[in-house]
C-alpha atoms as a PDB file:
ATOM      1  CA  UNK A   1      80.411 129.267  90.309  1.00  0.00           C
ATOM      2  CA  UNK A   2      77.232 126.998  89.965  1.00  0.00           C
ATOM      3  CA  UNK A   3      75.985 128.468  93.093  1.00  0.00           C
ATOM      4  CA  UNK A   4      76.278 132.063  91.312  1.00  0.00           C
ATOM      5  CA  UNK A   5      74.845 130.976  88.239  1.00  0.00           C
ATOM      6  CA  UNK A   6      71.950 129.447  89.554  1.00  0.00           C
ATOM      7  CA  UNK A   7      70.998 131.799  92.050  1.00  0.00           C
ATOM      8  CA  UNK A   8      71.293 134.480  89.115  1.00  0.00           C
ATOM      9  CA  UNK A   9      68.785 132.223  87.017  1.00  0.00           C
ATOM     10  CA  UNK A  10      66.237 132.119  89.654  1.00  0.00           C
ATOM     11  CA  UNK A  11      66.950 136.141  90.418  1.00  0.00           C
ATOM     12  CA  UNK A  12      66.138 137.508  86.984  1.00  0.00           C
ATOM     13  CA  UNK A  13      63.259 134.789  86.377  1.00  0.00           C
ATOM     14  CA  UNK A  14      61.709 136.498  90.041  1.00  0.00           C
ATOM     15  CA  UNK A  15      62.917 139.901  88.143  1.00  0.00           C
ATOM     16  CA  UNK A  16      61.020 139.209  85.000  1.00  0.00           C
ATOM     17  CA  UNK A  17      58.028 137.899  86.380  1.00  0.00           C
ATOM     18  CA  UNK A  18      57.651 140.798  88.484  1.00  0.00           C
ATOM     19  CA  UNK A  19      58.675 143.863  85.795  1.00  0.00           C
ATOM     20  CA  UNK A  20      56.022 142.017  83.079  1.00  0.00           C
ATOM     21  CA  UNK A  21      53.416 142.154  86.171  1.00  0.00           C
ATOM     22  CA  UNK A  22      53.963 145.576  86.833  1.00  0.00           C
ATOM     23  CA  UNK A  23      54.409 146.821  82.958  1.00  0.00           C
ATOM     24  CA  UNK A  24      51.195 144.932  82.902  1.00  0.00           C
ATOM     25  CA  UNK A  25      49.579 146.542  85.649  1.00  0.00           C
ATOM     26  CA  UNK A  26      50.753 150.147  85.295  1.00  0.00           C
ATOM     27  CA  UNK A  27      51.655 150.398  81.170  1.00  0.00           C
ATOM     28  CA  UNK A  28      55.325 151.218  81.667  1.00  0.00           C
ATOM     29  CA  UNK A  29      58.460 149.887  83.125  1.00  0.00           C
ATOM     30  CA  UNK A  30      59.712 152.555  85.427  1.00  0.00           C
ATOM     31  CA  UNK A  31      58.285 151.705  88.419  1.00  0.00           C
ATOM     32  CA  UNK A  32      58.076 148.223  88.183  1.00  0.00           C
ATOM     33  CA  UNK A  33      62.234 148.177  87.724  1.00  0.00           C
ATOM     34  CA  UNK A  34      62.654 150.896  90.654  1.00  0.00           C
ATOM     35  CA  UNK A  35      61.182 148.415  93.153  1.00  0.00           C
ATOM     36  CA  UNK A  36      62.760 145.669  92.000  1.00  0.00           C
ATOM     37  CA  UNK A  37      66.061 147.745  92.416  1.00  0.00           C
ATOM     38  CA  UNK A  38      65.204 149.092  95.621  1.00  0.00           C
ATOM     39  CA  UNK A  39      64.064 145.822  96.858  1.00  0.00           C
ATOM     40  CA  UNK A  40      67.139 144.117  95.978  1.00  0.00           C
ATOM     41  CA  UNK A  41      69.388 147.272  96.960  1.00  0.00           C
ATOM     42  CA  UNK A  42      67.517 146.083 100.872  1.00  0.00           C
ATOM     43  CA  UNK A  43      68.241 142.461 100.738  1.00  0.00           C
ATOM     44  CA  UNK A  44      71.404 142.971  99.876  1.00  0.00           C
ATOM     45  CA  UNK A  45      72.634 145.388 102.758  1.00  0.00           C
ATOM     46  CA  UNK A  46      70.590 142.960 104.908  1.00  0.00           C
ATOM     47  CA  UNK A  47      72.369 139.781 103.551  1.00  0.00           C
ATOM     48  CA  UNK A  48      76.120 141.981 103.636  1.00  0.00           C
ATOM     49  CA  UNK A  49      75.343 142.859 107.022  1.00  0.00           C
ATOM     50  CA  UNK A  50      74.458 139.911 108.347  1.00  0.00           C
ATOM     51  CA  UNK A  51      76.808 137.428 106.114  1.00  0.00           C
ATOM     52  CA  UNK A  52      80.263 139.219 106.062  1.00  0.00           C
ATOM     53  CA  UNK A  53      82.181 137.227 104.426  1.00  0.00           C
ATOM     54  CA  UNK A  54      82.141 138.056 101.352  1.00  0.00           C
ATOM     55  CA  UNK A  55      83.288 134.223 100.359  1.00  0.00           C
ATOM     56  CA  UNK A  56      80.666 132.210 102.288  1.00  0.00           C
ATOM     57  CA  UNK A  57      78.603 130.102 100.119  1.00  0.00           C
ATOM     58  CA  UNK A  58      75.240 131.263 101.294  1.00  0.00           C
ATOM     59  CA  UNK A  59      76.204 135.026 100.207  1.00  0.00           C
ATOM     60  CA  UNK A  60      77.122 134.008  96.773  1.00  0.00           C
ATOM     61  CA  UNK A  61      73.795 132.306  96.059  1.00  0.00           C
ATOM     62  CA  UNK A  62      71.814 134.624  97.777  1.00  0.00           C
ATOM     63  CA  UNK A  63      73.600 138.291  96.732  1.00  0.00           C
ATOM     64  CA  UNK A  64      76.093 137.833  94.061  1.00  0.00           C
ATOM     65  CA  UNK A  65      73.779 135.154  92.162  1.00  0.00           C
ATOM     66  CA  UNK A  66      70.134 135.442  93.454  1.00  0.00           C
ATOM     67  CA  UNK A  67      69.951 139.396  94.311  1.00  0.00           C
ATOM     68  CA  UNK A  68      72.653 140.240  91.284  1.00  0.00           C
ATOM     69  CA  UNK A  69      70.596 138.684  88.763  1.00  0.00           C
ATOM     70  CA  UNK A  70      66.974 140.263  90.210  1.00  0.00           C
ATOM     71  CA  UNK A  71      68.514 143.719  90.377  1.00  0.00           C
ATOM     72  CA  UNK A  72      68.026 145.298  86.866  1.00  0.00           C
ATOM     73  CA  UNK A  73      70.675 148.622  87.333  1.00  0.00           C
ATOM     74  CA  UNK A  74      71.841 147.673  83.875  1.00  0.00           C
ATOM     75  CA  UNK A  75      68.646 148.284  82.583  1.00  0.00           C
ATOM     76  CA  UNK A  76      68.807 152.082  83.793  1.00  0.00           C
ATOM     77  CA  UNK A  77      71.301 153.141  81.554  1.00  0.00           C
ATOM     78  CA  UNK A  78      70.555 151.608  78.515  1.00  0.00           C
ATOM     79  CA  UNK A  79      66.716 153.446  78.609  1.00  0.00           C
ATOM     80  CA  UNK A  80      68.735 156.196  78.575  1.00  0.00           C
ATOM     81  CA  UNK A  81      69.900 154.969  74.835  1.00  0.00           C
ATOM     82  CA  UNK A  82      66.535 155.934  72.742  1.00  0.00           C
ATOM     83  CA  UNK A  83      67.226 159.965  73.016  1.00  0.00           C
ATOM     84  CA  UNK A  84      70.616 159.914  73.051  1.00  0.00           C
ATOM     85  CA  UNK A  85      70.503 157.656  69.526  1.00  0.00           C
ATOM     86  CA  UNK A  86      67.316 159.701  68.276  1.00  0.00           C
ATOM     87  CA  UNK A  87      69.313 162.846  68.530  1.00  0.00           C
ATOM     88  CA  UNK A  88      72.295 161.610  66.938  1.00  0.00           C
ATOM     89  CA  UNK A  89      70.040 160.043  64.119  1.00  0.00           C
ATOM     90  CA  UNK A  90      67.890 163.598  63.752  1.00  0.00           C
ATOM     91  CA  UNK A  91      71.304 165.397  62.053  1.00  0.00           C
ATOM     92  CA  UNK A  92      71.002 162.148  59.832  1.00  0.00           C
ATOM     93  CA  UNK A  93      74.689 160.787  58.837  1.00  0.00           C
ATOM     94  CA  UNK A  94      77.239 161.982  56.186  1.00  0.00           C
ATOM     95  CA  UNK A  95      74.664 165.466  55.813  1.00  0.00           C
ATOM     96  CA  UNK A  96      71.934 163.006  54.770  1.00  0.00           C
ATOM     97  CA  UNK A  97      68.162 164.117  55.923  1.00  0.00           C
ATOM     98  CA  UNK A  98      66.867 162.497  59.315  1.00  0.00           C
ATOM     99  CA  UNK A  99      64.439 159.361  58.659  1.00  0.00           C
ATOM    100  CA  UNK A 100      62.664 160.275  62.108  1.00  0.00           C
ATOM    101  CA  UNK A 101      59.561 162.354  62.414  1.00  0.00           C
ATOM    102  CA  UNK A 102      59.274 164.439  64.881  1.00  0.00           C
ATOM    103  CA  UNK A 103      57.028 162.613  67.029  1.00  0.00           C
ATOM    104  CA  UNK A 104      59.412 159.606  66.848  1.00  0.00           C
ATOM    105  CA  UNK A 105      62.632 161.579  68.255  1.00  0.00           C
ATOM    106  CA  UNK A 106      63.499 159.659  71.281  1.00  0.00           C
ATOM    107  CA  UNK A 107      61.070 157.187  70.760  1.00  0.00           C
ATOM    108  CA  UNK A 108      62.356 153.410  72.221  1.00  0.00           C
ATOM    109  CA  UNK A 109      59.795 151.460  69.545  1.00  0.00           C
ATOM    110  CA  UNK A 110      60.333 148.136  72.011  1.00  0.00           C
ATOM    111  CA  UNK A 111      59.615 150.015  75.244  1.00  0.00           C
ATOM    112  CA  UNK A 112      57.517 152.898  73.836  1.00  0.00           C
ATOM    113  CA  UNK A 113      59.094 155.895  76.248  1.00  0.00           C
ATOM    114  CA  UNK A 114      60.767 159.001  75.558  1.00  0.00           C
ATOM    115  CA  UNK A 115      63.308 157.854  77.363  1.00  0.00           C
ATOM    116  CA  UNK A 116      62.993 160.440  79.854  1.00  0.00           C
ATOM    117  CA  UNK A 117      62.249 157.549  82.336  1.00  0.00           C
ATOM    118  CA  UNK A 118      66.055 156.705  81.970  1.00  0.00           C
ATOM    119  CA  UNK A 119      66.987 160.574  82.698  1.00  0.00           C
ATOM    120  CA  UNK A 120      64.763 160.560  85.870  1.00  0.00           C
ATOM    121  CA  UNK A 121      65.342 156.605  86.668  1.00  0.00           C
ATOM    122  CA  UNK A 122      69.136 156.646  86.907  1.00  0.00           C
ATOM    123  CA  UNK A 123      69.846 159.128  89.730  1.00  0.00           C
ATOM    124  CA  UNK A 124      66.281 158.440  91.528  1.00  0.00           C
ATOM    125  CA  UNK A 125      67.897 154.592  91.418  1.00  0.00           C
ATOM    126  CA  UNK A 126      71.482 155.439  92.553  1.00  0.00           C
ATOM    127  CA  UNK A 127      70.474 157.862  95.487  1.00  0.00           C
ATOM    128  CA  UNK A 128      67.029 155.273  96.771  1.00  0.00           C
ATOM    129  CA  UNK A 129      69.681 151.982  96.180  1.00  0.00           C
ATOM    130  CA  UNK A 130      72.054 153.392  98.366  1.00  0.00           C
ATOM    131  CA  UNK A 131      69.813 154.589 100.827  1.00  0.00           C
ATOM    132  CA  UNK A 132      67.590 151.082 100.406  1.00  0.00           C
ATOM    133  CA  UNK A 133      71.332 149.380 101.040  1.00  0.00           C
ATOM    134  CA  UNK A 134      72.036 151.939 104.349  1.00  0.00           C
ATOM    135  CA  UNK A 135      68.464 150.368 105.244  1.00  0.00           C
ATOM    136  CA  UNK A 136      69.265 146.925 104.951  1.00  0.00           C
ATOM    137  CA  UNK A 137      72.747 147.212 106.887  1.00  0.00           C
ATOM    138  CA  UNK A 138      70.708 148.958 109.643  1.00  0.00           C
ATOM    139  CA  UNK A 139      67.989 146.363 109.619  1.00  0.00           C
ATOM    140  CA  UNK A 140      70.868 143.598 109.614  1.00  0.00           C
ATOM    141  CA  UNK A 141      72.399 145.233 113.403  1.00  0.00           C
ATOM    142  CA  UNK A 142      69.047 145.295 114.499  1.00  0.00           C
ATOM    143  CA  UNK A 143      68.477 141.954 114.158  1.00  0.00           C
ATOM    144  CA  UNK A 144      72.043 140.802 115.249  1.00  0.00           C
ATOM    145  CA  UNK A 145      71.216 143.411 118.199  1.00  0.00           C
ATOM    146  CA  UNK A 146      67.735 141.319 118.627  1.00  0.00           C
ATOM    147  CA  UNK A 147      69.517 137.795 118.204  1.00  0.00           C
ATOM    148  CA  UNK A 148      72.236 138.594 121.151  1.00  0.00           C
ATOM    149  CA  UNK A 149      70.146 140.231 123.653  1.00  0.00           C
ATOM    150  CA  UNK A 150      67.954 136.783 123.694  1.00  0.00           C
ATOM    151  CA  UNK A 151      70.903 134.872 123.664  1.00  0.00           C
ATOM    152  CA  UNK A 152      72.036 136.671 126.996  1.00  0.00           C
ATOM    153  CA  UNK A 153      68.391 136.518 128.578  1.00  0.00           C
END
């Protein structure tokens, strides 16, 4: 368990540091979480495929700790909160007029998106992480491929 936890500590500090770059760099969060996903999503079919077992000590630092605390997937659903709560809030509760103008409807006021980065985020993650993961696995044969071949020569 201390291997877990402490690979997931360094994994969302890398996380952080590089989705406060990037919201830095490029004003929003999409992108900046969508490579860190995708990037992770890699490492991880590359670690699986190479590391099998699925109790070896190096796999849960490196993937369940180190590569499940960098991935952010979590964070794709809950952008998709700020419409969904907006909406709900817009009827107002009990018949009770909505406090939201209308430029505020779906407004996150900590992230400052529509929330329409959630709507296109979430598949775009799903479909690219499986395919990054597919990647990884492929990369992983490769290298076993690479590794045996020399091993014969």
């Amino acid at each position: 368990m201390l291997l877990v936890f402490l690979g997931g500590a360094l994994g969302v500090l890398i996380s952080t540091l590089i989705r406060v770059q990037g919201l830095r760099l490029i004003g929003y969060e999409a992108l900046p979480l969508l490579l860190v996903n995708v990037v992770g999503a890699t490492l991880l079919g590359v670690l699986v495929g190479l590391i099998p077992d699925a109790k070896d000590q190096r796999r849960l630092f490196l993937g369940t700790g180190l590569l499940g605390g960098f991935t952010s997937f979590s964070a794709i659903p809950a952008s998709l909160f700020p419409p969904l709560k907006a909406v709900a809030e817009m009827h107002g509760t009990a018949g009770e007029p909505s406090t939201y103008s209308t430029e505020e409807i779906g407004r996150d006021p900590v992230l400052d998106h529509t929330g329409l980065e959630g709507l296109i985020l979430a598949p775009v993650s799903l479909l690219v992480g499986v395919l990054a993961a597919a990647l990884g696995l492929w990369l992983a044969q490769k290298m076993i491929d690479r590794r045996q071949a020399g091993d014969q020569s």
